[in-house]
Protein backbone atom coordinates (compact mmCIF):
# COMPACT_ATOMS: atom_id res chain seq x y z
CA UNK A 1 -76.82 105.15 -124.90
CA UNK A 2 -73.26 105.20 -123.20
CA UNK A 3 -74.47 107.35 -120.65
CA UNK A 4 -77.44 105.83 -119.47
CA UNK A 5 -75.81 102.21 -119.57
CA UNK A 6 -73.51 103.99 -116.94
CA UNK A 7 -75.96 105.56 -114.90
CA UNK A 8 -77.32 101.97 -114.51
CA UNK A 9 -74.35 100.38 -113.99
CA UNK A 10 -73.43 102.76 -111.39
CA UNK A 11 -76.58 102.21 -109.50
CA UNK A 12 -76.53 98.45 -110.13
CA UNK A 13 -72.78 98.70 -108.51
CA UNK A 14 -74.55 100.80 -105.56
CA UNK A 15 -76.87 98.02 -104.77
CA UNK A 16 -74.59 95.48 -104.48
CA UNK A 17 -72.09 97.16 -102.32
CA UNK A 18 -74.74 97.66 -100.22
CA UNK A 19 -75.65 94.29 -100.30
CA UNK A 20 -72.52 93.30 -99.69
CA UNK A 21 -72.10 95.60 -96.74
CA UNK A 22 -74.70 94.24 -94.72
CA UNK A 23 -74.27 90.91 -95.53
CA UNK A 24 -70.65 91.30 -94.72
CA UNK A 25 -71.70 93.07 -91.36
CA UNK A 26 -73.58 89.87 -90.50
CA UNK A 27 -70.72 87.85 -91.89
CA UNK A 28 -67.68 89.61 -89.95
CA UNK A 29 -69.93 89.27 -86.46
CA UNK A 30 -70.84 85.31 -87.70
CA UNK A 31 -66.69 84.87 -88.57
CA UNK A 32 -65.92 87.15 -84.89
CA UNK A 33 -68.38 84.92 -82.88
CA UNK A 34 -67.37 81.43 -84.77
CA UNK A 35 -63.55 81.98 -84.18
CA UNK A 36 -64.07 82.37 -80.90
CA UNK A 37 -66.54 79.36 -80.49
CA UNK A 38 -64.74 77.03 -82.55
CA UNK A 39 -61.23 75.76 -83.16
CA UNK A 40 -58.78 76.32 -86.01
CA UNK A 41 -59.45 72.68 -86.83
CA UNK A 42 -63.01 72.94 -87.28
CA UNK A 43 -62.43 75.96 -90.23
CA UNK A 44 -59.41 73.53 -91.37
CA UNK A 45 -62.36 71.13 -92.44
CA UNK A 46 -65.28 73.22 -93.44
CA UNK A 47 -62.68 75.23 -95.90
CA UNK A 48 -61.34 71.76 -97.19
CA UNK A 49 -65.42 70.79 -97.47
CA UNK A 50 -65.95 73.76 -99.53
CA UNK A 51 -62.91 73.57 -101.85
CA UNK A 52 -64.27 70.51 -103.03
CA UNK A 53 -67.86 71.44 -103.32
CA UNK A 54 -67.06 74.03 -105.20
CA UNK A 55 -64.72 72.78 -107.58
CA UNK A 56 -67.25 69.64 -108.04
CA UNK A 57 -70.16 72.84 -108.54
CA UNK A 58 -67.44 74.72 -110.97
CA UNK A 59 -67.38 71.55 -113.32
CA UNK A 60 -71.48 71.24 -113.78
CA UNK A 61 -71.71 75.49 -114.27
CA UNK A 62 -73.05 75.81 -117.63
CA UNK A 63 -72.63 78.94 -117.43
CA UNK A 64 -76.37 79.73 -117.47
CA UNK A 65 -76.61 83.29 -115.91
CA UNK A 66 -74.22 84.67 -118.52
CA UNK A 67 -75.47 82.95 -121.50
CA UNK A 68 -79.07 84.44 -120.33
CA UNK A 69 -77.45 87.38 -119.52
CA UNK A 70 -75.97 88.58 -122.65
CA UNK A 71 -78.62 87.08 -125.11
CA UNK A 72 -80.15 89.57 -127.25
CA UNK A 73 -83.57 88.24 -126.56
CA UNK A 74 -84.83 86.35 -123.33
CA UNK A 75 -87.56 83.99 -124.28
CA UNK A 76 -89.51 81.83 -122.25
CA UNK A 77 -88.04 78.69 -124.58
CA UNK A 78 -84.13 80.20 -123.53
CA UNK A 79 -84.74 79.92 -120.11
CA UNK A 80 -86.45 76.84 -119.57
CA UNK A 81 -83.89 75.39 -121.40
CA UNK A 82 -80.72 76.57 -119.60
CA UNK A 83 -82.53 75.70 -115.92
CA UNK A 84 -83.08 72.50 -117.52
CA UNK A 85 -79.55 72.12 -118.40
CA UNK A 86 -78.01 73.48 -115.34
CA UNK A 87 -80.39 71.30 -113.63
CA UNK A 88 -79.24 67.66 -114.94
CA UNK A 89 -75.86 68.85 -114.62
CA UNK A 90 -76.04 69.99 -110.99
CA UNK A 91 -77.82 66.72 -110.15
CA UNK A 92 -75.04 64.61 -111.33
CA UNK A 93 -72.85 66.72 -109.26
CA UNK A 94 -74.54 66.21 -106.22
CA UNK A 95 -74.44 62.29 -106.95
CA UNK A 96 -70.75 62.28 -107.82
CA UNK A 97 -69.43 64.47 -104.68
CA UNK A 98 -71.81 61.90 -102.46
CA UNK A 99 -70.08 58.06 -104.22
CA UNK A 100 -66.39 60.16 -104.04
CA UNK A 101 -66.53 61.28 -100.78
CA UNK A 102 -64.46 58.37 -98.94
CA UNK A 103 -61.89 58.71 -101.34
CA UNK A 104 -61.50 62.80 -101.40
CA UNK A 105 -61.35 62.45 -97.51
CA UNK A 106 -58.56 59.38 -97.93
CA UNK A 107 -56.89 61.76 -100.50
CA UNK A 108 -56.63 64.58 -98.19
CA UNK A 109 -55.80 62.22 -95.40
CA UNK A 110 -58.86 63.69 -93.12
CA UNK A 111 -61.29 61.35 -92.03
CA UNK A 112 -63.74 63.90 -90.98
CA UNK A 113 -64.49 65.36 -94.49
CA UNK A 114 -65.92 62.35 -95.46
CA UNK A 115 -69.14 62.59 -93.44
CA UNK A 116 -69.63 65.94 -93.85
CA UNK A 117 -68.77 66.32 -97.84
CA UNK A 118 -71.92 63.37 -97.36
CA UNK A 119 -73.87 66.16 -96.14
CA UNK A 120 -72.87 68.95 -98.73
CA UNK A 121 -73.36 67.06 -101.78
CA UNK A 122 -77.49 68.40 -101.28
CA UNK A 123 -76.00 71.65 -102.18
CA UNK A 124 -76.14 71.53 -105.68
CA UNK A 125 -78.68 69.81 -105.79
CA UNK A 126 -81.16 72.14 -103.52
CA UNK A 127 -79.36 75.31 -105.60
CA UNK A 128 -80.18 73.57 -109.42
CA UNK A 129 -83.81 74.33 -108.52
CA UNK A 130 -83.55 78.39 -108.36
CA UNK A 131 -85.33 80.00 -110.00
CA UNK A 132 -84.02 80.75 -113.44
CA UNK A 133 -86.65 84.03 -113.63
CA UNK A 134 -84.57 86.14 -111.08
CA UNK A 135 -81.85 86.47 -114.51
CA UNK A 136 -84.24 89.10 -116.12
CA UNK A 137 -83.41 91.36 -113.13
CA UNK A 138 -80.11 91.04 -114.14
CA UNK A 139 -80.69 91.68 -117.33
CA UNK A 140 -82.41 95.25 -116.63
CA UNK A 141 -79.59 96.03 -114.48
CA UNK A 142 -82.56 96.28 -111.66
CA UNK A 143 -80.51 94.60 -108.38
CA UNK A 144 -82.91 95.85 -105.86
CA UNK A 145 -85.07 92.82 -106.04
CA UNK A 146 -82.08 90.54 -105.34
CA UNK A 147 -80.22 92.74 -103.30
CA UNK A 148 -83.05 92.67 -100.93
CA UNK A 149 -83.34 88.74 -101.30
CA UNK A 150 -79.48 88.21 -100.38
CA UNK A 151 -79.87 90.08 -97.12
CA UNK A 152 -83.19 88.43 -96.04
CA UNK A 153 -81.28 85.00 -96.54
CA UNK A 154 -78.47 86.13 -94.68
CA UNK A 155 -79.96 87.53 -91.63
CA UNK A 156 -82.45 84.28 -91.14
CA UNK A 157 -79.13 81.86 -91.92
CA UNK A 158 -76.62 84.05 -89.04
CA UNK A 159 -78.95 83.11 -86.06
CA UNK A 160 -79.29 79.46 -86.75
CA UNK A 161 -75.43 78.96 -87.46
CA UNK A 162 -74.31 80.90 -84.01
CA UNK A 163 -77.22 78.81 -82.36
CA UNK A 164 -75.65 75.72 -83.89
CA UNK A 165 -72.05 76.71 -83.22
CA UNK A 166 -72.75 77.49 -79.55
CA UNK A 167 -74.79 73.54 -78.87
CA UNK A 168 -72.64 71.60 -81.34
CA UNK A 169 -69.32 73.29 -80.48
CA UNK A 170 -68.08 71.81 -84.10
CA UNK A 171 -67.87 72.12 -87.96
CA UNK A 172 -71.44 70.83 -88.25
CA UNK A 173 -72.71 74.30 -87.19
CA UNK A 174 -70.75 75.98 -90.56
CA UNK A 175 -71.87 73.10 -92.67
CA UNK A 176 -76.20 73.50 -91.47
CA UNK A 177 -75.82 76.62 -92.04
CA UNK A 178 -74.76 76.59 -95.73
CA UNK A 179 -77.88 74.26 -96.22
CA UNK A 180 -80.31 76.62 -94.55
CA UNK A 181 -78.65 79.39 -96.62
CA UNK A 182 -78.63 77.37 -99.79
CA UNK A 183 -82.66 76.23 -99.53
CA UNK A 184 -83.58 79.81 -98.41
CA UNK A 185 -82.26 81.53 -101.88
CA UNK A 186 -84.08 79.14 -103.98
CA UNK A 187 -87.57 79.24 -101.98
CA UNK A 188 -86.92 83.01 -102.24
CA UNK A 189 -86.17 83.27 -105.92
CA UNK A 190 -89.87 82.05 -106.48
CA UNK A 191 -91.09 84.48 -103.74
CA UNK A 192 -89.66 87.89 -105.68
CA UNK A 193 -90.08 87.06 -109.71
CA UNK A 194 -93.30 85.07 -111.00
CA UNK A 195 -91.36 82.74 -113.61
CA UNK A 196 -92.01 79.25 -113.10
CA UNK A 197 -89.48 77.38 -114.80
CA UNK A 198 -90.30 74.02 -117.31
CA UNK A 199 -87.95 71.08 -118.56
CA UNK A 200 -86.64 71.48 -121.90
CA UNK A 201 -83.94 70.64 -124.43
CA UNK A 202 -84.70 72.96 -127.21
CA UNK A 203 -81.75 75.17 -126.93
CA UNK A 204 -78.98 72.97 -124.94
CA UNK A 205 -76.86 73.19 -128.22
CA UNK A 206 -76.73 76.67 -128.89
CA UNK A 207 -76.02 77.31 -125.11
CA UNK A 208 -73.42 74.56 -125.06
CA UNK A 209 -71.74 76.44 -127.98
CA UNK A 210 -71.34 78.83 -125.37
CA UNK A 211 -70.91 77.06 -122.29
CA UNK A 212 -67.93 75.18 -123.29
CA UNK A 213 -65.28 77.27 -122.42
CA UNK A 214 -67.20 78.94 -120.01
CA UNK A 215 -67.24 75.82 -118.53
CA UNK A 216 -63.25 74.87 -118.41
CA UNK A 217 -62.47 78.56 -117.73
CA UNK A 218 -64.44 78.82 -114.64
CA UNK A 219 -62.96 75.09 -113.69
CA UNK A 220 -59.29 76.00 -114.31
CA UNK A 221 -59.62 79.41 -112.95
CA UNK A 222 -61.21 77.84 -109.67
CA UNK A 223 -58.05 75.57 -109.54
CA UNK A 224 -56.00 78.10 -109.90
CA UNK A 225 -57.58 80.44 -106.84
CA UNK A 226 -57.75 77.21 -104.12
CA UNK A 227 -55.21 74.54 -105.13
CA UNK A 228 -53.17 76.43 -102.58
CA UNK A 229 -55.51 75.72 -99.95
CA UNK A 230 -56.10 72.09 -101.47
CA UNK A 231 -52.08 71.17 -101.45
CA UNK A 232 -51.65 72.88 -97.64
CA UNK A 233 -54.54 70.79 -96.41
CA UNK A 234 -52.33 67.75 -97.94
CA UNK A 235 -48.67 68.58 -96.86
CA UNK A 236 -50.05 70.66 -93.34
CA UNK A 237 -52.37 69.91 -90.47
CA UNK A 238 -56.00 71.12 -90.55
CA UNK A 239 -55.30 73.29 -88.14
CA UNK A 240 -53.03 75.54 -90.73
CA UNK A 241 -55.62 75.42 -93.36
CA UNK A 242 -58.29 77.37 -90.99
CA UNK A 243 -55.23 79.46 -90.10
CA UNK A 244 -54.54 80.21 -93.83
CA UNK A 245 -58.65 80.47 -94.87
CA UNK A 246 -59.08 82.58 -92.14
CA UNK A 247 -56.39 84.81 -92.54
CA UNK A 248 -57.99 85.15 -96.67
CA UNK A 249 -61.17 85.76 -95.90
CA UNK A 250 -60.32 89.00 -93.35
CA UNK A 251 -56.78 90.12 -95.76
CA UNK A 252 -59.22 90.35 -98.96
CA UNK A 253 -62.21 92.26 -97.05
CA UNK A 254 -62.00 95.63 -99.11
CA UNK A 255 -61.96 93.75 -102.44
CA UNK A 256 -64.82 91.59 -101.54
CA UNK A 257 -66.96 94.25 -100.27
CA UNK A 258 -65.67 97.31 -102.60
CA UNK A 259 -64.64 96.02 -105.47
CA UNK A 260 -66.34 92.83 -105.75
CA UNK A 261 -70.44 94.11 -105.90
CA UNK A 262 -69.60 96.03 -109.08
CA UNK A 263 -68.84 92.17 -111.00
CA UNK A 264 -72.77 91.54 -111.71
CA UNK A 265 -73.65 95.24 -112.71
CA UNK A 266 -70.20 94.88 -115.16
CA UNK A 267 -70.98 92.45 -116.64
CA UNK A 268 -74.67 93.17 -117.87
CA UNK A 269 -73.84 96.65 -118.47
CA UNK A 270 -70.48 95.34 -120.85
CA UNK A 271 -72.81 92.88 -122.94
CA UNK A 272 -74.86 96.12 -123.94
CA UNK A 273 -71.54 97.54 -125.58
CA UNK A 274 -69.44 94.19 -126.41
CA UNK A 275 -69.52 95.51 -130.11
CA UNK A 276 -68.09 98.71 -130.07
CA UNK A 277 -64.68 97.50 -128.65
CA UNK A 278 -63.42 101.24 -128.44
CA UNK A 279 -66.04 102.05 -125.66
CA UNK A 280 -65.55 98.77 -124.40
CA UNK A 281 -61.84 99.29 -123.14
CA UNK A 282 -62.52 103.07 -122.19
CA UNK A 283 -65.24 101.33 -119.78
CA UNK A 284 -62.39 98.31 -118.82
CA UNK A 285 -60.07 101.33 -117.84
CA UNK A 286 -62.35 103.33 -115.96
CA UNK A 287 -63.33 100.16 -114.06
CA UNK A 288 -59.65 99.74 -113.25
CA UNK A 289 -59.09 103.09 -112.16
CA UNK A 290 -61.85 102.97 -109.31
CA UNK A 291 -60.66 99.47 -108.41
CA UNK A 292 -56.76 100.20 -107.56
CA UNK A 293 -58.03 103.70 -105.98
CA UNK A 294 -59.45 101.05 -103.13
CA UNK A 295 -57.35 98.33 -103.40
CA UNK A 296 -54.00 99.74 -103.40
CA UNK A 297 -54.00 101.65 -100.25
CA UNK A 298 -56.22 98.37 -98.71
CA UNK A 299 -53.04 96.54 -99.51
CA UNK A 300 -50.32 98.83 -97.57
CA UNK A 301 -52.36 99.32 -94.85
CA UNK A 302 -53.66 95.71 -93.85
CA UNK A 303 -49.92 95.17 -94.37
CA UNK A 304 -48.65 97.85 -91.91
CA UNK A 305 -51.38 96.93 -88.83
CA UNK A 306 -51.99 93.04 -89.38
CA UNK A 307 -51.16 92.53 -85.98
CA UNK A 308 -53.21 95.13 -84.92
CA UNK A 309 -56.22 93.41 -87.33
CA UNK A 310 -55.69 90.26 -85.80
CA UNK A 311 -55.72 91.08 -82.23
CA UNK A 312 -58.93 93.12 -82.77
CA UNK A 313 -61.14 90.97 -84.85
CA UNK A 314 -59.77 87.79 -84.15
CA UNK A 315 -58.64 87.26 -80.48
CA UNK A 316 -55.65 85.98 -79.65
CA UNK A 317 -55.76 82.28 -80.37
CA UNK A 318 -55.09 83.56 -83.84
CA UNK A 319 -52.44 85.96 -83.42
CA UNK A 320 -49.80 83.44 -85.36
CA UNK A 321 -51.82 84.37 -88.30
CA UNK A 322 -51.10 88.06 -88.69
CA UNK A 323 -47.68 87.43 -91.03
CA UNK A 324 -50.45 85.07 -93.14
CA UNK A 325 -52.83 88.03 -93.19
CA UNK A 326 -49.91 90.29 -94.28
CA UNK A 327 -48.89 88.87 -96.73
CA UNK A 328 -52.17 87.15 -98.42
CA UNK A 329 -53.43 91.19 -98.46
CA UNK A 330 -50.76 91.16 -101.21
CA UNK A 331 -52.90 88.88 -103.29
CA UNK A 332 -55.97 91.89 -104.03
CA UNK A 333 -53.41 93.73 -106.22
CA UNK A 334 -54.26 90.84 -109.02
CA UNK A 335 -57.83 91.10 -108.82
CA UNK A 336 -59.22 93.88 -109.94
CA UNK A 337 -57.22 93.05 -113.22
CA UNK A 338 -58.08 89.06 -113.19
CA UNK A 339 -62.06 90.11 -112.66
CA UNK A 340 -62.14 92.70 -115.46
CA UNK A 341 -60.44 90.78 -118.09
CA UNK A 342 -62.76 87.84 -116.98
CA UNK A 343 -65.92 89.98 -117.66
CA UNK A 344 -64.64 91.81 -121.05
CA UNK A 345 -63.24 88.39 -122.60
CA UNK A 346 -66.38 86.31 -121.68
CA UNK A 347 -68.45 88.88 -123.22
CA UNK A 348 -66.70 89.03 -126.67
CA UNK A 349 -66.01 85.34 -126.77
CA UNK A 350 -62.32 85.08 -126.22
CA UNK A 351 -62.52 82.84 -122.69
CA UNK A 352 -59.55 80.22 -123.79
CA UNK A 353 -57.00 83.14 -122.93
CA UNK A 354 -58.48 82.88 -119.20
CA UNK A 355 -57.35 78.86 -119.26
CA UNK A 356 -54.36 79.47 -120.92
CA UNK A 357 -53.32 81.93 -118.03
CA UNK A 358 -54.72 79.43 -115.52
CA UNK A 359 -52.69 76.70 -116.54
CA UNK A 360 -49.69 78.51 -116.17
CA UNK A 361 -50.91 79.72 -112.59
CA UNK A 362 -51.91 75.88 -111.60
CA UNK A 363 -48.46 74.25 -112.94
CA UNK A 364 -46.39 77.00 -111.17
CA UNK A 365 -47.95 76.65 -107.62
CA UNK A 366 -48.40 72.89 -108.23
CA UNK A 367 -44.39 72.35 -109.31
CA UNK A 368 -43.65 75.32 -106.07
CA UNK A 369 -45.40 73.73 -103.39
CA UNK A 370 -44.26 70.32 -104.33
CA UNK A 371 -40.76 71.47 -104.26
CA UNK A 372 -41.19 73.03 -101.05
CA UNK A 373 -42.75 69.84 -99.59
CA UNK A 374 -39.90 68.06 -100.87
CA UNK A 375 -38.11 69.77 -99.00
CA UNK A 376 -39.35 69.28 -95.58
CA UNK A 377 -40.86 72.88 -95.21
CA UNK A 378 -43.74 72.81 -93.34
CA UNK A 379 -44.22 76.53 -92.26
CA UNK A 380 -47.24 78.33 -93.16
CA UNK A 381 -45.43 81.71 -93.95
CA UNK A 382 -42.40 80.20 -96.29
CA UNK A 383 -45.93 78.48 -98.63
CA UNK A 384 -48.03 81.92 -98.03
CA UNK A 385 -44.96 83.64 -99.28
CA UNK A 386 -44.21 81.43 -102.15
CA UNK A 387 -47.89 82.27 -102.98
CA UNK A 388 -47.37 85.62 -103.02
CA UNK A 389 -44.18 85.51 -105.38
CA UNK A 390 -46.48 83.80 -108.03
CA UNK A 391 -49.05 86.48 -107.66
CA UNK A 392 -46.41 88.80 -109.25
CA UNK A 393 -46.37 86.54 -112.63
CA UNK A 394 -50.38 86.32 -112.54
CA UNK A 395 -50.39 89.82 -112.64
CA UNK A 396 -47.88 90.54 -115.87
CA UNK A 397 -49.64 87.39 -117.75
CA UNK A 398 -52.78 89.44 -117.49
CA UNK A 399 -51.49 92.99 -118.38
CA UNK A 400 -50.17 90.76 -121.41
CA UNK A 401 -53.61 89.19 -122.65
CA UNK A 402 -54.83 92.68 -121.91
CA UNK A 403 -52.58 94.10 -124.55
CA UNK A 404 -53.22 91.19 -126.95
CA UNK A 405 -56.72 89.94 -126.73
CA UNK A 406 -58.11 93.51 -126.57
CA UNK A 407 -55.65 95.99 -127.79
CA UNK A 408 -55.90 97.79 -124.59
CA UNK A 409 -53.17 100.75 -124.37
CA UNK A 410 -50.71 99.73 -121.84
CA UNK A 411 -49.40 103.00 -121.40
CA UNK A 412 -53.17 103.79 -119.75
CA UNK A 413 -53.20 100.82 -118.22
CA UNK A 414 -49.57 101.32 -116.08
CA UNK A 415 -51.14 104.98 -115.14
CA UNK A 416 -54.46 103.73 -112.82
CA UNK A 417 -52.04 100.47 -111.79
CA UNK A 418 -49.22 102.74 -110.11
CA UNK A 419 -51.09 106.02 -109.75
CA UNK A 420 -52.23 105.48 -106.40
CA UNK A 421 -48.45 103.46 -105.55
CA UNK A 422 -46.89 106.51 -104.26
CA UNK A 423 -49.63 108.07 -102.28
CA UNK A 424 -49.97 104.51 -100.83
CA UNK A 425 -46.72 104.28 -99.88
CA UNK A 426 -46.26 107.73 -97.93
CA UNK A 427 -49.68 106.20 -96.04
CA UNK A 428 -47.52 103.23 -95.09
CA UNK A 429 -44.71 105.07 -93.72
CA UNK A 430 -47.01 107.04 -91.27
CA UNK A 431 -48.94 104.07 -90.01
CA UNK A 432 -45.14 102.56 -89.28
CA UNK A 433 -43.93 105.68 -87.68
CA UNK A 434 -47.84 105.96 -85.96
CA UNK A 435 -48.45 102.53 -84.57
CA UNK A 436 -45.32 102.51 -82.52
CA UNK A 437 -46.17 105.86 -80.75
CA UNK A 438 -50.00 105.83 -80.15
CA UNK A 439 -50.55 103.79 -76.83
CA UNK A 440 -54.12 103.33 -76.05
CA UNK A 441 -56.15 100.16 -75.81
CA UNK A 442 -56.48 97.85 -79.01
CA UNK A 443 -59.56 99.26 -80.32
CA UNK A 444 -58.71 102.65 -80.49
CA UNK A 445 -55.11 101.70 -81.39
CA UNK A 446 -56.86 100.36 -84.83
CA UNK A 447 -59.48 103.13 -85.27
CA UNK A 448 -57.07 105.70 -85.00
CA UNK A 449 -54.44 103.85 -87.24
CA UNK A 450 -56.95 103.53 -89.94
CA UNK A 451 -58.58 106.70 -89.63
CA UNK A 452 -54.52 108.93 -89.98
CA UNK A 453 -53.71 106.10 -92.73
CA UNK A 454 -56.86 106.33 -94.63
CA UNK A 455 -56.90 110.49 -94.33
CA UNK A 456 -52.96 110.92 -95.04
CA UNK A 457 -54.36 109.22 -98.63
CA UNK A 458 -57.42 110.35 -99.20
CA UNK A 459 -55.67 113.85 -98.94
CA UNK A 460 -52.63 112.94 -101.54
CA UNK A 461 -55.08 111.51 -104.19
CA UNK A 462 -56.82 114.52 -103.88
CA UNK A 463 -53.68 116.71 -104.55
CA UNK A 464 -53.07 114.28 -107.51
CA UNK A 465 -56.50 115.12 -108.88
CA UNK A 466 -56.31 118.87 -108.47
CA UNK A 467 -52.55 118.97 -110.04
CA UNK A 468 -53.33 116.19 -113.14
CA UNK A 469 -57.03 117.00 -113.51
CA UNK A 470 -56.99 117.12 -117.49
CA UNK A 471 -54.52 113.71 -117.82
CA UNK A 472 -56.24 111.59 -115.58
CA UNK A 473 -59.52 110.66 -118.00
CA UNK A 474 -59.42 107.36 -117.51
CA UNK A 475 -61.67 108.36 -113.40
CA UNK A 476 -64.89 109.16 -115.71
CA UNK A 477 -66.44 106.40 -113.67
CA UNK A 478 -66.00 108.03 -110.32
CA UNK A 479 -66.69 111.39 -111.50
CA UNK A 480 -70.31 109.32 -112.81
CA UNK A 481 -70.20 107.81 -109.28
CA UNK A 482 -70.30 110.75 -107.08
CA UNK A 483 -71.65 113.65 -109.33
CA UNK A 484 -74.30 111.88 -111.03
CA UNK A 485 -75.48 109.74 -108.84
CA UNK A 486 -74.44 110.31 -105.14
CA UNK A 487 -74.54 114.02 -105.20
CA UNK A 488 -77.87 114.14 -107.51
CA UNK A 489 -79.51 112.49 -104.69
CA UNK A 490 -78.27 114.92 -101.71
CA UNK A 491 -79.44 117.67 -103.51
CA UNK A 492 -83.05 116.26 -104.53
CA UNK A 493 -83.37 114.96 -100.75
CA UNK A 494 -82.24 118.64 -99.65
CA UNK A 495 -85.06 119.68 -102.47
């Protein structure tokens, strides 16, 4: 059974990386054609726009794809009553965001948010009406279908947002485009599964039984990830939040595109094993492994050519933000941890230890920033670095609920954290010693760099592998990955 759960979850993880590759290629030449159309200002109030719709969206999730998800039967009764449920809820949440708007934008002392959070409150609204159907893809780990529906959407949205962008010259461009985007998933949801969804309150107390916790975690732990952004766009201009946003989006590119796709497949492929906790941290750890493979070595080298990043991809109105970029990179080495312990706890019912560790998160930037503030600092880099210092706390609270809530064995654990440190390191030096010698014009300068950085590792981790074949069990999941799957597939296309 273990076995062909992984094959699918391997696949399922192929699909979505996919997805997210082209989706991200249309993204990164959206983001490369926007920052050069628009203003730091203009991302300073979008990203302010959608910190607020989403933390308005986080508090009416009920939590519906999961609970659908991970139920050991899908009935026609289950699902009309959780998109009835997640239905009223997102309603309200359009209505609230709408009568609060004045007072968010007063709040945040920017006038402009209040017309356009006007706009965004149809959001939720347009997305409670998707299709609830599309879940049973999910639920067969088959992510074709919705891979395929993700890309369509994003393709149709990226011409009518750089169309936008280049008449309007403003915000309004980013904030149309959302809506197209946002109407386009749910009119396709009914285009690629047949469901057709029907009010009902049959089950809204057995899926609130769930949906509870589910429902502060997601809420506390979507504090916790933008209140930084929130407090800047308080104690800074606008113009430092787009700098900041920015700066995220383009530091945390190989988690969101590597690591990231792997979430949905995870999490189906975890609720099929949720009882047999022995196989379900073997599966936690082999996750783990393949995530700080990627992320680690993303983390030194973003960190060694920011300014190299930053004069390629994002011209040189936004060169101040390459120390921002720097140092936000630092951020990824918390997530591959934060997202598995998020999908293993939800599964086995044990989501209050994600709020307890968000609480602590939220009062420590809250009481750091405000300190800060106090204090007159008003410097981008001294906030992005206090930032950083709490990501170092983040990251021991959740090695500790690891060890507590699941009886994970932290000696494991500490081996796919650090095992790729040292190979990541020597990688660092050489882009240092590198970038400083190699000459050429910006473009190359970066393809180069990342070409020697990402070979100088590629070749150590290899050695590592050869020398510690037999102690390193916890890479079953890329020896699945590339053996099973990848190479299967060369040799029946050779066939």
């Amino acid at each position: 059974m273990t076995d062909g759960i992984n094959r699918k979850i391997t696949i399922g993880y192929l699909w979505n990386m996919l997805t997210n590759w082209l989706n991200r290629l249309v993204g990164l030449l959206s983001t490369l054609i926007l920052i050069r159309l628009l203003d730091p200002i203009d991302f300073g109030v979008a990203t302010l726009a959608m910190i607020v719709m989403t933390f308005f969206s986080m508090l009416a999730d009920s939590g519906t794809e999961k609970y659908v998800i991970r139920a050991k039967e899908c009935t026609n009764e289950l699902l009309n009553s959780a998109w009835s449920l997640n239905l009223l809820l997102k309603l309200v949440c359009g209505f609230v965001i709408a009568l609060l708007s004045g007072h968010i934008a007063e709040f945040i002392r920017e006038p402009a948010l209040e017309d356009v959070l006007l706009i965004c409150s149809l959001i939720p609204i347009i997305s409670a009406f998707k299709n609830i159907g599309v879940l049973e893809f999910e639920r067969r780990l088959n992510y074709k279908p919705l891979a395929q529906l993700t890309v369509a959407v994003k393709f149709c949205t990226f011409p009518v947002t750089i169309i936008l962008a280049v008449l309007w010259q403003s915000y309004w461009a980013l904030v149309v485009g959302l809506l197209v985007s946002e109407l386009l998933t749910v009119i396709g949801s009914y285009k690629i599964h047949q469901y057709r969804p029907k009010l009902s309150v049959k089950n809204w107390g057995r899926q609130w039984g769930f949906s509870k916790w589910f429902l502060v975690s997601t809420t506390t732990g979507y504090i916790r990830s933008r209140i930084d952004v929130f407090l800047l766009g308080r104690y800074l201009p606008s113009s430092a939040v787009g700098t900041y946003r920015v700066s995220q989006e383009f530091a945390w590119l190989p988690f969101t595109e590597l690591i990231s796709p792997a979430t949905s497949s995870l999490y189906a492929g975890f609720s099929k094993i949720r009882e047999n906790r022995q196989e379900l941290n073997k599966k936690t750890l082999n996750y783990l492994a393949v995530s700080y493979l990627l992320v680690t070595p993303s983390v030194f080298g973003i960190y060694a050519l920011s300014e190299q990043f930053v004069s390629v991809l994002m011209g040189e109105q936004w060169l101040n933000a390459a120390p921002v970029l720097a140092l936000l990179s630092i951020l990824m080495l918390s997530m591959p941890l934060n997202m598995a312990l998020q999908t293993v706890l939800i599964n086995i019912d044990k989501v209050k230890y994600l709020v307890y560790i968000d609480l602590v998160m939220i009062g420590s930037i809250l009481a750091c920033f405000f300190l800060a503030y106090q204090r007159g600092i008003e410097s981008i880099i001294v906030y992005t670095q206090i930032r950083v210092m709490l990501a170092s706390l983040f990251i021991l609270l959740l090695v500790l609920i690891f060890r507590l809530a699941l009886g994970i064995n932290i000696k494991g654990m500490m081996k796919v954290l650090l095992l790729p440190v040292p190979p990541a390191l020597v990688m660092f030096n050489v882009l240092e010693l590198a970038k400083n010698s190699i000459q050429l014009s910006d473009w190359l300068n970066l393809l180069i760099l990342t070409i020697l950085g990402g070979s100088v590792y590629i070749l150590l981790m290899l050695l590592i592998f050869i020398v510690f074949k037999s102690r390193l069990v916890e890479y079953e999941l890329l020896h699945v990955i590339f053996k099973d799957h990848i190479l299967s597939k060369l040799k029946r296309n050779k066939a």
